[in-house]
C-alpha atoms as a PDB file:
ATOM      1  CA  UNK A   1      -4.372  13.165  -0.452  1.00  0.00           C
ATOM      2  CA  UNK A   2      -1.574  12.095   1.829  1.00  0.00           C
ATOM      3  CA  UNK A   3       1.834  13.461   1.431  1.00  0.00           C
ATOM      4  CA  UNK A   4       3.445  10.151   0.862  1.00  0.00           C
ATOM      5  CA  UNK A   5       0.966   9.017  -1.656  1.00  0.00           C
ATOM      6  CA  UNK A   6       1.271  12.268  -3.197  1.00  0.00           C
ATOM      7  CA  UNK A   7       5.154  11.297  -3.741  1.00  0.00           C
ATOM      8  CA  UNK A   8       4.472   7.560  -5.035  1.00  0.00           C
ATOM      9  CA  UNK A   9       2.317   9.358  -7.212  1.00  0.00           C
ATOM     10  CA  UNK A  10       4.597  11.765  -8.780  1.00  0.00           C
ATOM     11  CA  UNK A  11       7.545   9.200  -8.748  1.00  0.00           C
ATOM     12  CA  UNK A  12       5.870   6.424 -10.873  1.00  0.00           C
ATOM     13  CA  UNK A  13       5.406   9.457 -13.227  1.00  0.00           C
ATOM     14  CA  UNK A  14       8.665  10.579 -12.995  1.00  0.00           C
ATOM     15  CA  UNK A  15      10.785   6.941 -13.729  1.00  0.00           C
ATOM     16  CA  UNK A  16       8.288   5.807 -15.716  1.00  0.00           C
ATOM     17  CA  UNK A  17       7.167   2.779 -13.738  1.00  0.00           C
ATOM     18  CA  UNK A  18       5.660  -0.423 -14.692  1.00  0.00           C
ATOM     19  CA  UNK A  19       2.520  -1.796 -13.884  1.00  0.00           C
ATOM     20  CA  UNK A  20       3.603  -4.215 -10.695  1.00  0.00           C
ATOM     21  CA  UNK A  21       5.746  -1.265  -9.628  1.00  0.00           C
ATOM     22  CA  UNK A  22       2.884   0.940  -9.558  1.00  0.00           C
ATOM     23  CA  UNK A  23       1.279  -1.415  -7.653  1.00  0.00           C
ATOM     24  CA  UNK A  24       3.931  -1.946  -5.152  1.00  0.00           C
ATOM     25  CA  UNK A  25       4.781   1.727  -4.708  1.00  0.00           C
ATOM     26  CA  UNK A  26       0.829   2.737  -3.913  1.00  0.00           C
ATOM     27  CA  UNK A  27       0.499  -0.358  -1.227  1.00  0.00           C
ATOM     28  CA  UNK A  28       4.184   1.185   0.448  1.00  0.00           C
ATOM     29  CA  UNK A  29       2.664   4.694   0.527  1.00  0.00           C
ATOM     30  CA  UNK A  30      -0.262   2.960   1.905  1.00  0.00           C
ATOM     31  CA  UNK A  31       1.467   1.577   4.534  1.00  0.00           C
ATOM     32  CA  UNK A  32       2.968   4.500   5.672  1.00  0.00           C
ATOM     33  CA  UNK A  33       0.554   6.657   6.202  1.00  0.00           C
ATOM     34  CA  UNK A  34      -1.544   4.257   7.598  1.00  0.00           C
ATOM     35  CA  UNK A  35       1.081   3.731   9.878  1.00  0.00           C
ATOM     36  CA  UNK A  36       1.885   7.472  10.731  1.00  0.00           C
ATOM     37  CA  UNK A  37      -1.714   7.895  10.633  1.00  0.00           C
ATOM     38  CA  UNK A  38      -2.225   5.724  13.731  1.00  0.00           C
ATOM     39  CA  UNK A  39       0.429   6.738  15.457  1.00  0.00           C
ATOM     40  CA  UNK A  40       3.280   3.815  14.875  1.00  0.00           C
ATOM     41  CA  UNK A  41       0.513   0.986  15.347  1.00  0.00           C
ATOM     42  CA  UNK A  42       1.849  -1.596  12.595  1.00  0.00           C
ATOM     43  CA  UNK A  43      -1.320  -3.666  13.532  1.00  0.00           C
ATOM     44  CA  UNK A  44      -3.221  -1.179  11.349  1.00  0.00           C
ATOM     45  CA  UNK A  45      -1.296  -1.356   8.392  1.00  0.00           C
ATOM     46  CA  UNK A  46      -0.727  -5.370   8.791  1.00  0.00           C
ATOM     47  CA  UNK A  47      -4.997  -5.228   8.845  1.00  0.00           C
ATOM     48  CA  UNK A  48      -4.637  -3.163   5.412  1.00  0.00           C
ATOM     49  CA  UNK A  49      -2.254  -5.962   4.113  1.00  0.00           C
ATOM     50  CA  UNK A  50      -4.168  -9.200   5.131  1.00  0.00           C
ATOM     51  CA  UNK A  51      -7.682  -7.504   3.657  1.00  0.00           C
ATOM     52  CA  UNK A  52      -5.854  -6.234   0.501  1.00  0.00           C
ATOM     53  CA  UNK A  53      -4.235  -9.928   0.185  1.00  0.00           C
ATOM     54  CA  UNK A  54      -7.868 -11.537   0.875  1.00  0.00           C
ATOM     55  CA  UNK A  55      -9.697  -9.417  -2.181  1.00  0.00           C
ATOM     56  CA  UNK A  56      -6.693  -8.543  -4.006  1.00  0.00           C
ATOM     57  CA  UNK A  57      -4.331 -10.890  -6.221  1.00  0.00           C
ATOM     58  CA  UNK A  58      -5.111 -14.104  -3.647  1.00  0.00           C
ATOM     59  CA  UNK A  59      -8.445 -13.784  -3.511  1.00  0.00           C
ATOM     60  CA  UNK A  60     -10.663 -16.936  -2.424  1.00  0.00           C
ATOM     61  CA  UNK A  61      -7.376 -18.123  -0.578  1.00  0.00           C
ATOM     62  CA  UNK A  62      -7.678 -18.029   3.436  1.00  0.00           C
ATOM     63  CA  UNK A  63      -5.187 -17.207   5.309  1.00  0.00           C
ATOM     64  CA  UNK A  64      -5.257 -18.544   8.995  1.00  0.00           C
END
C-alpha cells in the first residue's frame, strides 16, 4: 500500500473521522501518489478525478 494512503488510513482512525471525511482524505492520498507516482504529471491524477466524478457521486452526469 502506498505510504500516503497508509497515513490517511491511520489518521481517519486516529481523529475519528466521519464518513465524507473518509472519503475526502482517501481521494487526497489518491492524488498524491498518483501524482508522485508519475512523476509530477497532474494530468494523471486530474484523469483519476474526472473518472471517479463520472462513476462516483455524479454519476450519469457528463462532463464536457
Amino acid at each position: 500500500m502506498a505510504p500516503s494512503v497508509l497515513r490517511a488510513l491511520e489518521a481517519i482512525k486516529r481523529y475519528n473521522a466521519q464518513p465524507e471525511q473518509i472519503d475526502h482524505a482517501i481521494l487526497c492520498a489518491i492524488n498524491v501518489t498518483l501524482c508522485l507516482a508519475s512523476g509530477g504529471d497532474d494530468r494523471v491524477s486530474e484523469g483519476f478525478n474526472e473518472d471517479i466524478a463520472r462513476s462516483g457521486r455524479r454519476f450519469g452526469l457528463q462532463y464536457t
